[in-house]
N, C-alpha and C. Protein backbone atom coordinates (compact mmCIF):
# COMPACT_ATOMS: atom_id res chain seq x y z
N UNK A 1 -142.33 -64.55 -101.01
CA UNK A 1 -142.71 -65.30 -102.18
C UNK A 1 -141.80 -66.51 -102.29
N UNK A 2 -142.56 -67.66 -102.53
CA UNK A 2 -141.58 -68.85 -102.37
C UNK A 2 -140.86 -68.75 -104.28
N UNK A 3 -139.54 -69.75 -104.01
CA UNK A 3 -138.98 -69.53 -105.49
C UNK A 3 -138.86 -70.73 -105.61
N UNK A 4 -139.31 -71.57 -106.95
CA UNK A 4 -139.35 -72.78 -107.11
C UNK A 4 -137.84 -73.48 -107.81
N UNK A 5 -137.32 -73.92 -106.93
CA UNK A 5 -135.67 -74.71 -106.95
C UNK A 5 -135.85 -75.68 -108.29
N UNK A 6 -137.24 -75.97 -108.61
CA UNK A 6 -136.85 -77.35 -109.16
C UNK A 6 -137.52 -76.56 -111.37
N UNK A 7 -137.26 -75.19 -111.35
CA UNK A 7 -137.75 -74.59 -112.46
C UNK A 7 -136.59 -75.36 -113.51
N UNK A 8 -137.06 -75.21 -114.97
CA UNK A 8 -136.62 -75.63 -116.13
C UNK A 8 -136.04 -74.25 -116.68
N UNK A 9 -134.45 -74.34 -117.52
CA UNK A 9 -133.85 -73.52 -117.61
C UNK A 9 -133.50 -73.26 -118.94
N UNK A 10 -133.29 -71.91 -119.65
CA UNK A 10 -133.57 -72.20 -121.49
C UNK A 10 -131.93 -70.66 -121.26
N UNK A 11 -131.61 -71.45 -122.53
CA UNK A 11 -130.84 -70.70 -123.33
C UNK A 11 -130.47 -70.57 -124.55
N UNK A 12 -129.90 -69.68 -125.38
CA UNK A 12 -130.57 -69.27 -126.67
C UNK A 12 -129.07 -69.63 -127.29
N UNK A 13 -129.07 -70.43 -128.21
CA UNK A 13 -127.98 -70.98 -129.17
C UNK A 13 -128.17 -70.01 -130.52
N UNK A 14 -126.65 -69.67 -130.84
CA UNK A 14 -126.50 -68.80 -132.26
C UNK A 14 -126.61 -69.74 -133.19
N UNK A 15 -125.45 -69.83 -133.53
CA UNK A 15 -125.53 -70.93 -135.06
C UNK A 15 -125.62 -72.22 -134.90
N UNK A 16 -126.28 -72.35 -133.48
CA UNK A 16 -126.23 -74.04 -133.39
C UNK A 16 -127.42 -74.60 -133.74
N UNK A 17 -127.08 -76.11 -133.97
CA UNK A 17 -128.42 -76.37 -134.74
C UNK A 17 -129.22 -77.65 -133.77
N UNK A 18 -130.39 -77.29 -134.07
CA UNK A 18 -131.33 -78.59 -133.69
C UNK A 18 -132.33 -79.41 -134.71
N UNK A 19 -132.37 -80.46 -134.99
CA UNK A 19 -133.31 -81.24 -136.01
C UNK A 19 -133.08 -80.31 -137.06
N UNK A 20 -131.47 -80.25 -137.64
CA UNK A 20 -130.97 -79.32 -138.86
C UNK A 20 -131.76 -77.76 -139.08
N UNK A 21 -131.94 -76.86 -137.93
CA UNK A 21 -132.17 -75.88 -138.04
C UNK A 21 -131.35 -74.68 -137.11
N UNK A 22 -130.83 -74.02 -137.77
CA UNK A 22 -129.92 -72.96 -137.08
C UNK A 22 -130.76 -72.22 -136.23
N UNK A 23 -130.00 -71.67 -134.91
CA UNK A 23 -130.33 -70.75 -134.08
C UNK A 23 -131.25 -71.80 -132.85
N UNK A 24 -130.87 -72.83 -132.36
CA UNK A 24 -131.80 -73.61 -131.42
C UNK A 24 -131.85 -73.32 -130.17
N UNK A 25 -133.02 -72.99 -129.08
CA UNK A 25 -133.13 -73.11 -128.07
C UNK A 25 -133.07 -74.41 -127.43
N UNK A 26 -132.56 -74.40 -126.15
CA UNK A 26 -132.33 -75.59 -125.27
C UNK A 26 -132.93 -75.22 -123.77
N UNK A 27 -133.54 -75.72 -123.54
CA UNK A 27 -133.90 -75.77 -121.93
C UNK A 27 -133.74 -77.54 -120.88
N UNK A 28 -133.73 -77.26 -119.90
CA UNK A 28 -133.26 -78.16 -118.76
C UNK A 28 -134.87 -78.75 -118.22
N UNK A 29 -134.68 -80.02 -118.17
CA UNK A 29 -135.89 -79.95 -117.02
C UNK A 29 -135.31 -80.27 -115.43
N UNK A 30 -134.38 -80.33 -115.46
CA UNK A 30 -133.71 -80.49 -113.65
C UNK A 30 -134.51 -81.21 -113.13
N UNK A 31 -135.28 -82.88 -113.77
CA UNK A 31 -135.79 -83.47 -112.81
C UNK A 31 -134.96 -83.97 -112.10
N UNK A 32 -135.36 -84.40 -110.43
CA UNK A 32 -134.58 -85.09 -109.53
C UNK A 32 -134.85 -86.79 -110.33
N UNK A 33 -135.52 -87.01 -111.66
CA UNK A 33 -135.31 -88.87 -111.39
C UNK A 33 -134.58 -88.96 -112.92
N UNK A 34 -133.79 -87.73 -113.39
CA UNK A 34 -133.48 -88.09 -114.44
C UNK A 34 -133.44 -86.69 -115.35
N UNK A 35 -132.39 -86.11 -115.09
CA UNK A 35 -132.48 -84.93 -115.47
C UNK A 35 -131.92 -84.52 -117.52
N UNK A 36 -132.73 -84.06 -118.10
CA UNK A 36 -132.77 -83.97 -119.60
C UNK A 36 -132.58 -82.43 -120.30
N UNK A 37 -132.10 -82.37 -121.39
CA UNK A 37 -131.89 -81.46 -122.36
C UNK A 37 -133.43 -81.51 -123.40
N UNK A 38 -134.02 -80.40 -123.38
CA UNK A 38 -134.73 -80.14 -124.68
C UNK A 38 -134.38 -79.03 -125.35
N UNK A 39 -134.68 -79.51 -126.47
CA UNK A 39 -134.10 -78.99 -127.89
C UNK A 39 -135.41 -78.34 -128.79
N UNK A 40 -135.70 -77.18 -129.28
CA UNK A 40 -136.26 -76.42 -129.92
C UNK A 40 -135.51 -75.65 -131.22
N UNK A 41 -136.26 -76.31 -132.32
CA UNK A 41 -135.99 -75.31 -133.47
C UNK A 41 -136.71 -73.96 -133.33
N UNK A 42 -135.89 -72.92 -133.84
CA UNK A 42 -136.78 -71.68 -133.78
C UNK A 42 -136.47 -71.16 -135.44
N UNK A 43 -137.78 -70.82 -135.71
CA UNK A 43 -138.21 -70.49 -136.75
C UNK A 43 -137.56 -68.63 -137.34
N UNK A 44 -137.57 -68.37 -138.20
CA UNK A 44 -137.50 -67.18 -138.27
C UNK A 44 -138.27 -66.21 -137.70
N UNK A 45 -139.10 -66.23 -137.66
CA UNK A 45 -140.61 -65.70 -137.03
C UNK A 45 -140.39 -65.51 -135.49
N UNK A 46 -139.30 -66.02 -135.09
CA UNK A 46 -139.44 -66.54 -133.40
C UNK A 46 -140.36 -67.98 -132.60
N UNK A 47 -141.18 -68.14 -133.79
CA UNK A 47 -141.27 -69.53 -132.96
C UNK A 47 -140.95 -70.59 -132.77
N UNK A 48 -141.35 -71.98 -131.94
CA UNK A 48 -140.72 -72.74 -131.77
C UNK A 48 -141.13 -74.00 -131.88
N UNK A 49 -140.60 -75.04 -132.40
CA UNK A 49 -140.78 -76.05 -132.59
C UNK A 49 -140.20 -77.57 -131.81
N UNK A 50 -141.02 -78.36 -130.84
CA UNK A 50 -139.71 -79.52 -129.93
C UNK A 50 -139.07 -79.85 -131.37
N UNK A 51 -137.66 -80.04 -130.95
CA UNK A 51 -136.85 -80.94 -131.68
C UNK A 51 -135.89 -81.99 -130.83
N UNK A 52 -136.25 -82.50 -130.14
CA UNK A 52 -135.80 -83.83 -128.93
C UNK A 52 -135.49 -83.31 -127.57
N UNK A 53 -135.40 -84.32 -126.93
CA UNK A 53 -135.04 -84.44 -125.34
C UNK A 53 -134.21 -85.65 -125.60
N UNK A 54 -133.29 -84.63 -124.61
CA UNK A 54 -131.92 -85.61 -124.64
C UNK A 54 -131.41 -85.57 -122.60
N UNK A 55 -131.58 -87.10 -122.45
CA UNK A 55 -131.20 -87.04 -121.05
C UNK A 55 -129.66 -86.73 -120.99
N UNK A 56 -129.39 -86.39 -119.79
CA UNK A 56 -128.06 -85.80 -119.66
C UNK A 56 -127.26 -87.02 -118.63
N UNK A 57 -127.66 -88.00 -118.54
CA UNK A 57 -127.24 -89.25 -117.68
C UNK A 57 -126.88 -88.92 -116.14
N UNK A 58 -127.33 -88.31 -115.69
CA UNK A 58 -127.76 -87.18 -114.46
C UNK A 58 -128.81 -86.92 -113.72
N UNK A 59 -129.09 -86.76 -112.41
CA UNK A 59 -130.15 -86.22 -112.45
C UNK A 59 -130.16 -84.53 -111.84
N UNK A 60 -131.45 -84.00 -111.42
CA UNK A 60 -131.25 -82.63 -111.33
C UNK A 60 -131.15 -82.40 -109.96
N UNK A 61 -131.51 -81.09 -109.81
CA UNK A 61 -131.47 -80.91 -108.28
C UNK A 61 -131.48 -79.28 -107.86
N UNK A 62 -131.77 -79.00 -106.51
CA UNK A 62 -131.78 -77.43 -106.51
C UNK A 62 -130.78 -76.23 -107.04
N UNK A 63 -131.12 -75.80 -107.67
CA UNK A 63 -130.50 -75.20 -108.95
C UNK A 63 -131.09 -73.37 -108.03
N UNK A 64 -129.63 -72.54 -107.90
CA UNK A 64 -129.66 -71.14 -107.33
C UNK A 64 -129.46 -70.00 -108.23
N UNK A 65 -128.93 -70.65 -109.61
CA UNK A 65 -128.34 -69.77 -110.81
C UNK A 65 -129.35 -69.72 -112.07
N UNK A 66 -129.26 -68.78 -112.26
CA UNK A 66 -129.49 -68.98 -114.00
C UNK A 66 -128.62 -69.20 -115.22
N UNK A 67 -127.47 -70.37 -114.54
CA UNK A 67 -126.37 -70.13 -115.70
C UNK A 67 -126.33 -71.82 -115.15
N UNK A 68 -127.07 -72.60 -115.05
CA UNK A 68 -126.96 -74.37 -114.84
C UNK A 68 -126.82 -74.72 -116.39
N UNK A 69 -127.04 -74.25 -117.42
CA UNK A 69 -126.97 -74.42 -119.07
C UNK A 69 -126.00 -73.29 -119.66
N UNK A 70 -125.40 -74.31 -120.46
CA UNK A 70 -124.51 -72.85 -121.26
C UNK A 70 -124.39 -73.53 -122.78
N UNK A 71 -124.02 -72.74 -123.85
CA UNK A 71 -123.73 -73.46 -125.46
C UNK A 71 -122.60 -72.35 -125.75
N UNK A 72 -121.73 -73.19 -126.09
CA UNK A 72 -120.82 -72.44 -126.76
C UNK A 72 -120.57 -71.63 -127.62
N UNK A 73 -119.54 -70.71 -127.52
CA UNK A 73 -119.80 -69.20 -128.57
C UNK A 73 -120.35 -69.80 -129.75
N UNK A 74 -119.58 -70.80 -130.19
CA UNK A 74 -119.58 -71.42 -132.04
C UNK A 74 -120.94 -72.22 -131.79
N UNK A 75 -122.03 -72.40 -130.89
CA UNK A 75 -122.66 -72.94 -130.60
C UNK A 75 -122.75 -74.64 -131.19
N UNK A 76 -121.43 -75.19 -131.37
CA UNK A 76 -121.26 -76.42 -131.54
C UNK A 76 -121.33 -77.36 -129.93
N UNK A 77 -121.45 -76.94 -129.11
CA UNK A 77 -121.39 -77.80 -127.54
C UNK A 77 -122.53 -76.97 -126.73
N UNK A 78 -123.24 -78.25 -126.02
CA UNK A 78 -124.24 -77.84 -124.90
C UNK A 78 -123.86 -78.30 -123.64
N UNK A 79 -123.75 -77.71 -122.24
CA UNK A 79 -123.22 -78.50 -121.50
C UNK A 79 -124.00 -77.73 -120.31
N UNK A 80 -124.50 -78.48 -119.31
CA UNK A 80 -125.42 -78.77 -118.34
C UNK A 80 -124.87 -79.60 -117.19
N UNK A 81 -125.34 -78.80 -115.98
CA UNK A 81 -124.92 -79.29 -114.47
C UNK A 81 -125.77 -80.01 -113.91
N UNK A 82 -125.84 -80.94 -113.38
CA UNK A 82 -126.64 -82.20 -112.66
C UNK A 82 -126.83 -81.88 -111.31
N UNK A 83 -127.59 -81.00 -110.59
CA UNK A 83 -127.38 -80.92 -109.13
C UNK A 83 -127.41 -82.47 -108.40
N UNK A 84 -128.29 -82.90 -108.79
CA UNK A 84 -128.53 -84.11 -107.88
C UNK A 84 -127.87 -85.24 -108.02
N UNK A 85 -126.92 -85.29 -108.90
CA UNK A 85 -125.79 -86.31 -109.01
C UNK A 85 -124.56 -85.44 -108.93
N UNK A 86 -124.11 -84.18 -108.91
CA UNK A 86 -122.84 -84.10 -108.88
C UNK A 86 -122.18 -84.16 -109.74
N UNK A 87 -122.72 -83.83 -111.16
CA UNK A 87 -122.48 -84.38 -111.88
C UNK A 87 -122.37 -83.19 -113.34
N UNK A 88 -121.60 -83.11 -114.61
CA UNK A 88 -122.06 -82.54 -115.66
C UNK A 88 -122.14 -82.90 -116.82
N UNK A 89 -122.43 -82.51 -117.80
CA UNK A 89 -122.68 -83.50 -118.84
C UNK A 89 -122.99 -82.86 -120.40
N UNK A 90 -122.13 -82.81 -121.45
CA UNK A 90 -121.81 -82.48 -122.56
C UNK A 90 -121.97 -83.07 -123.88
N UNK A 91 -122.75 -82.29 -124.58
CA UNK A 91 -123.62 -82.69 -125.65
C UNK A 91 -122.62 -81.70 -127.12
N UNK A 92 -122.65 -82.57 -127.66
CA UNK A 92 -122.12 -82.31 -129.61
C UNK A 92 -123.77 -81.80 -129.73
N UNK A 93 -123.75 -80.59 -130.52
CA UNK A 93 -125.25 -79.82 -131.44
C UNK A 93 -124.27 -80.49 -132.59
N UNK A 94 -125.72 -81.25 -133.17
CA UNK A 94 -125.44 -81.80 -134.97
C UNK A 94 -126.70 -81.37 -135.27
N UNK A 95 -126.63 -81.71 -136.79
CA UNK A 95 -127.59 -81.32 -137.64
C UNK A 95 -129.18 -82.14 -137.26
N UNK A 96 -128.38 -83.33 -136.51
CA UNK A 96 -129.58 -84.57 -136.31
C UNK A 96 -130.20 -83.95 -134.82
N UNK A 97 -129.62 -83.04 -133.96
CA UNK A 97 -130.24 -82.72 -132.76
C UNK A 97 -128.77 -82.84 -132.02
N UNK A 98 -128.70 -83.37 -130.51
CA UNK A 98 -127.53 -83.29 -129.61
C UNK A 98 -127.22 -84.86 -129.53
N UNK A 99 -126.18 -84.93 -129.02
CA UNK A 99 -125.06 -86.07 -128.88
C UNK A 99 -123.87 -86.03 -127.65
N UNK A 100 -124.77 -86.89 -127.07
CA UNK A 100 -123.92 -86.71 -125.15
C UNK A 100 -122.55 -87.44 -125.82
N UNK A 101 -121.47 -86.07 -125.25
CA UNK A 101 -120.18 -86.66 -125.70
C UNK A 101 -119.93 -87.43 -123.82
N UNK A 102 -120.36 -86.88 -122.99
CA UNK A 102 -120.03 -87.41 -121.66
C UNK A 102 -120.58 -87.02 -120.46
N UNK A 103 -120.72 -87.70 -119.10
CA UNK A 103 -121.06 -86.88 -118.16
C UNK A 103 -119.99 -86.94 -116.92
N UNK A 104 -119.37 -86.04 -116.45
CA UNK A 104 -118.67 -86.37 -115.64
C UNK A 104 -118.64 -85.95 -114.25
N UNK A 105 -117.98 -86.47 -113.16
CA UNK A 105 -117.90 -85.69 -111.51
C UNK A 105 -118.32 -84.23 -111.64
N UNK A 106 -118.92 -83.41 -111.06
CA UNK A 106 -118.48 -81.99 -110.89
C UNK A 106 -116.74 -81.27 -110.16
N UNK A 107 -116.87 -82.56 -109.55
CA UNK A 107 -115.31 -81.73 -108.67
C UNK A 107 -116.18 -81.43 -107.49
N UNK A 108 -117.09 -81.53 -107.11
CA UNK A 108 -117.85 -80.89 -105.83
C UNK A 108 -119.28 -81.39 -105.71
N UNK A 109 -119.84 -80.68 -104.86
CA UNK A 109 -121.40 -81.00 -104.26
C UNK A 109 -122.01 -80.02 -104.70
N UNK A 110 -123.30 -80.18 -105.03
CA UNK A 110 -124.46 -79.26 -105.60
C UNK A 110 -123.82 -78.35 -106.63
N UNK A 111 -123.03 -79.14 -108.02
CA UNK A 111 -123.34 -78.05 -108.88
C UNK A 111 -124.35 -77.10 -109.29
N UNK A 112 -123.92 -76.23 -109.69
CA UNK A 112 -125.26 -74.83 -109.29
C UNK A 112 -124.82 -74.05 -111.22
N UNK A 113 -123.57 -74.47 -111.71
CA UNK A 113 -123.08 -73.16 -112.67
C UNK A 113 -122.15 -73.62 -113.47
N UNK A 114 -122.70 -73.27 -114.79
CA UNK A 114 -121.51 -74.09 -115.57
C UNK A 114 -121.00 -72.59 -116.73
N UNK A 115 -119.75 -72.79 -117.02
CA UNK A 115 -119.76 -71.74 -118.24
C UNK A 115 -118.90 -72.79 -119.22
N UNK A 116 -118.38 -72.29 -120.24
CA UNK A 116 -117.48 -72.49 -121.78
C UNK A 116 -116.98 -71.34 -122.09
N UNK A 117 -115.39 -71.94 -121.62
CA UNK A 117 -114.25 -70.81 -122.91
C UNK A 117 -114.09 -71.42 -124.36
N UNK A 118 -114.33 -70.59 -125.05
CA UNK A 118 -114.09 -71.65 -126.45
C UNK A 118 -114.85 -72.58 -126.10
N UNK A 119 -114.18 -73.55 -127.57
CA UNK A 119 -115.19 -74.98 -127.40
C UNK A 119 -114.60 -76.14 -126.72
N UNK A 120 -113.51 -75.78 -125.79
CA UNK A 120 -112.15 -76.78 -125.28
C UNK A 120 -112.27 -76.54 -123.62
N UNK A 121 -112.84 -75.48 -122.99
CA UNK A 121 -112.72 -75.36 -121.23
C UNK A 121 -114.23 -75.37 -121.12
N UNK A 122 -114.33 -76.23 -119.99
CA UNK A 122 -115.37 -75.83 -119.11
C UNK A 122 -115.29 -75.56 -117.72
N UNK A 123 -115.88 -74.47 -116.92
CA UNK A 123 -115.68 -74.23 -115.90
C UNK A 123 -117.31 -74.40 -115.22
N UNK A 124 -117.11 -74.98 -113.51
CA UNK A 124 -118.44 -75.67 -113.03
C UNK A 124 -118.06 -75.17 -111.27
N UNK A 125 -119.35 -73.97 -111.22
CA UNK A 125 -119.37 -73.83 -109.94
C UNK A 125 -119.73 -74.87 -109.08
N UNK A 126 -119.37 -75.56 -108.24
CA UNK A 126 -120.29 -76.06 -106.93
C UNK A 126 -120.72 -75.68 -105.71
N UNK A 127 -122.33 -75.01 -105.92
CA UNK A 127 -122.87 -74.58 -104.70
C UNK A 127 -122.47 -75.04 -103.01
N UNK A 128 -122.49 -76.34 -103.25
CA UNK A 128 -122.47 -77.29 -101.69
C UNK A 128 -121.06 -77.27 -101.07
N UNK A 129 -120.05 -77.71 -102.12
CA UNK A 129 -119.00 -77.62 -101.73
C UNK A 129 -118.07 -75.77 -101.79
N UNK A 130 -118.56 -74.92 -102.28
CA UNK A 130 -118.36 -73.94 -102.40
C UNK A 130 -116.70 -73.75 -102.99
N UNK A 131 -116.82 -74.96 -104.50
CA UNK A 131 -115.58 -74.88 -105.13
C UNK A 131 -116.09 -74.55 -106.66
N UNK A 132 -114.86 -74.45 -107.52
CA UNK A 132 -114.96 -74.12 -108.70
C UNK A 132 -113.99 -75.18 -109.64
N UNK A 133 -114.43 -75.95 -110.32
CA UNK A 133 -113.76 -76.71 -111.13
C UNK A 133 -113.29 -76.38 -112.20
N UNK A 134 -112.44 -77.15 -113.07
CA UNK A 134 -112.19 -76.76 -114.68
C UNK A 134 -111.83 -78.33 -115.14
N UNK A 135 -112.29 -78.40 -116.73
CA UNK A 135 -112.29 -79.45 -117.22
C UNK A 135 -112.29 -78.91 -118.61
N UNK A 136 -111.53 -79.84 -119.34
CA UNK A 136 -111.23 -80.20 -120.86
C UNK A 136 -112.11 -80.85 -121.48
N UNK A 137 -112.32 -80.38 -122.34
CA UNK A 137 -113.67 -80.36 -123.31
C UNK A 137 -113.17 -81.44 -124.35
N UNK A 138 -113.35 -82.34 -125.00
CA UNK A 138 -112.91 -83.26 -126.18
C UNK A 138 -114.48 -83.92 -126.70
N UNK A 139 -113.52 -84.82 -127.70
CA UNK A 139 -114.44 -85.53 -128.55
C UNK A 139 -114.64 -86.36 -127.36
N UNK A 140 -114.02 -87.21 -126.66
CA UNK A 140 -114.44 -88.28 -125.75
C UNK A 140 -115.00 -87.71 -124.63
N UNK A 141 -115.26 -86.25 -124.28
CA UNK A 141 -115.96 -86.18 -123.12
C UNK A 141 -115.25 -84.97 -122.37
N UNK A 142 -115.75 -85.11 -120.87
CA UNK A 142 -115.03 -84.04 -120.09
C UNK A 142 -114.21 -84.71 -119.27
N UNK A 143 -113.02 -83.91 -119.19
CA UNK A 143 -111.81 -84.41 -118.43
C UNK A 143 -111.01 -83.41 -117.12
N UNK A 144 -111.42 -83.89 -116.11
CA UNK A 144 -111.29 -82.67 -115.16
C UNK A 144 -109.70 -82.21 -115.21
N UNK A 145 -109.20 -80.72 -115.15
CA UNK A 145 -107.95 -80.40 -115.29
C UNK A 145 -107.57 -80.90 -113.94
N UNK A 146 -106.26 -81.28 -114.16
CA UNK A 146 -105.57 -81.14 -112.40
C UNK A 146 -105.22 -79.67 -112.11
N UNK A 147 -105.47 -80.16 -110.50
CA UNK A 147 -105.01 -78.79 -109.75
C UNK A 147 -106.03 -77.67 -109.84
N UNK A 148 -107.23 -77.90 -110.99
CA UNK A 148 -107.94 -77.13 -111.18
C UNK A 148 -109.37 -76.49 -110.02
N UNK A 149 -109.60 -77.67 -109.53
CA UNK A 149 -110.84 -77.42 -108.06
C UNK A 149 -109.92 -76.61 -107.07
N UNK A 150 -110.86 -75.47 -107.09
CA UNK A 150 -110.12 -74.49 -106.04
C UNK A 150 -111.12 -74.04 -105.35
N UNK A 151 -110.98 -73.46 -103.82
CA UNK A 151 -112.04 -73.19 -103.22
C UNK A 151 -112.29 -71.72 -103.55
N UNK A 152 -113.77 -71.17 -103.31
CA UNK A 152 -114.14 -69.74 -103.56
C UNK A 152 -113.27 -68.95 -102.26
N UNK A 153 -113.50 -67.56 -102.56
CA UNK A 153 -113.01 -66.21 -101.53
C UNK A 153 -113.51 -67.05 -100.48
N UNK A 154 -112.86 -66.62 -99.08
CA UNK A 154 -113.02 -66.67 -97.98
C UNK A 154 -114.15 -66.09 -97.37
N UNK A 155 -114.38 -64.60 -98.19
CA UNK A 155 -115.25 -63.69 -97.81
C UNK A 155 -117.26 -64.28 -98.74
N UNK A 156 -116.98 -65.06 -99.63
CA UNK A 156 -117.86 -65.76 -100.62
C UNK A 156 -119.22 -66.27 -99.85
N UNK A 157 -120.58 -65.83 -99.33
CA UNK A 157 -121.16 -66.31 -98.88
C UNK A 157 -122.04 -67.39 -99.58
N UNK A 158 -122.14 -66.60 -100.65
CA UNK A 158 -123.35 -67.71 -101.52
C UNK A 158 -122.10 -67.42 -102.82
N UNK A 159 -122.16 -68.89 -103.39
CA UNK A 159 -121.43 -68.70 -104.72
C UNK A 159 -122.08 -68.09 -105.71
């Protein structure tokens, strides 16, 4: 069965908000000409409503994980991996929808995986280069830690 690399990716935000409504879904579209954030209010009921697309100044690319999107515990930050630029890119959740605080290097080739400690670390697998980055989370953006790109296990076939 073939598996389609270029699928759109959703994850479920707690108290974060979209078009001033708590609890917002976000999904990816990982296009290769311009890769974007959409934003869904969800209703009490469970359903859903668009509440914007927000490009991620990136584009997408073959994506192996289901963790290319992540929102932070406090669900105040959205932050998304760019396969096809190398790239990641971090969004403020406001009441008005999201707000690209930045997009920056991955530290590597074919990001594939992003997570959030708190609302201050981000950590970003790269598939291609088969490293793992870390970067500082701020109001101005992401700031790669030094010393932080380290390569995976030796024994690590697929990250």
């Amino acid at each position: 069965m073939a598996v389609n690399k270029w699928r759109a990716r959703a994850v479920l935000a707690g108290p974060a908000q979209a078009a001033g409504r708590p609890g917002a879904v976000y999904t990816m579209t990982n296009s290769p000409t311009g890769n974007a954030i959409q934003a869904y209010a969800r209703a009490g009921d469970g359903s859903l409503t668009p509440a914007g697309t927000y490009p991620t100044g990136g584009d997408g690319g073959t994506l192996d994980s289901g963790h290319s999107i992540a929102v932070s515990a406090g669900g105040r930050v959205v932050v998304a991996v760019n396969a096809g630029s190398n790239s990641v890119s971090a969004f403020a959740a406001t009441p008005r929808g999201l707000r690209l605080i930045g997009t920056a290097s991955s530290g590597g080739t074919d990001p594939d995986s992003v997570t959030i400690a708190g609302d201050g670390l981000v950590y970003v697998l790269n598939a291609g280069s088969k490293t793992i980055a870390g970067f500082w989370l701020g109001d101005r953006g992401l700031r790669a830690i030094p010393g932080s790109t380290q390569p995976l296990g030796s024994g690590a076939m697929v990250p």
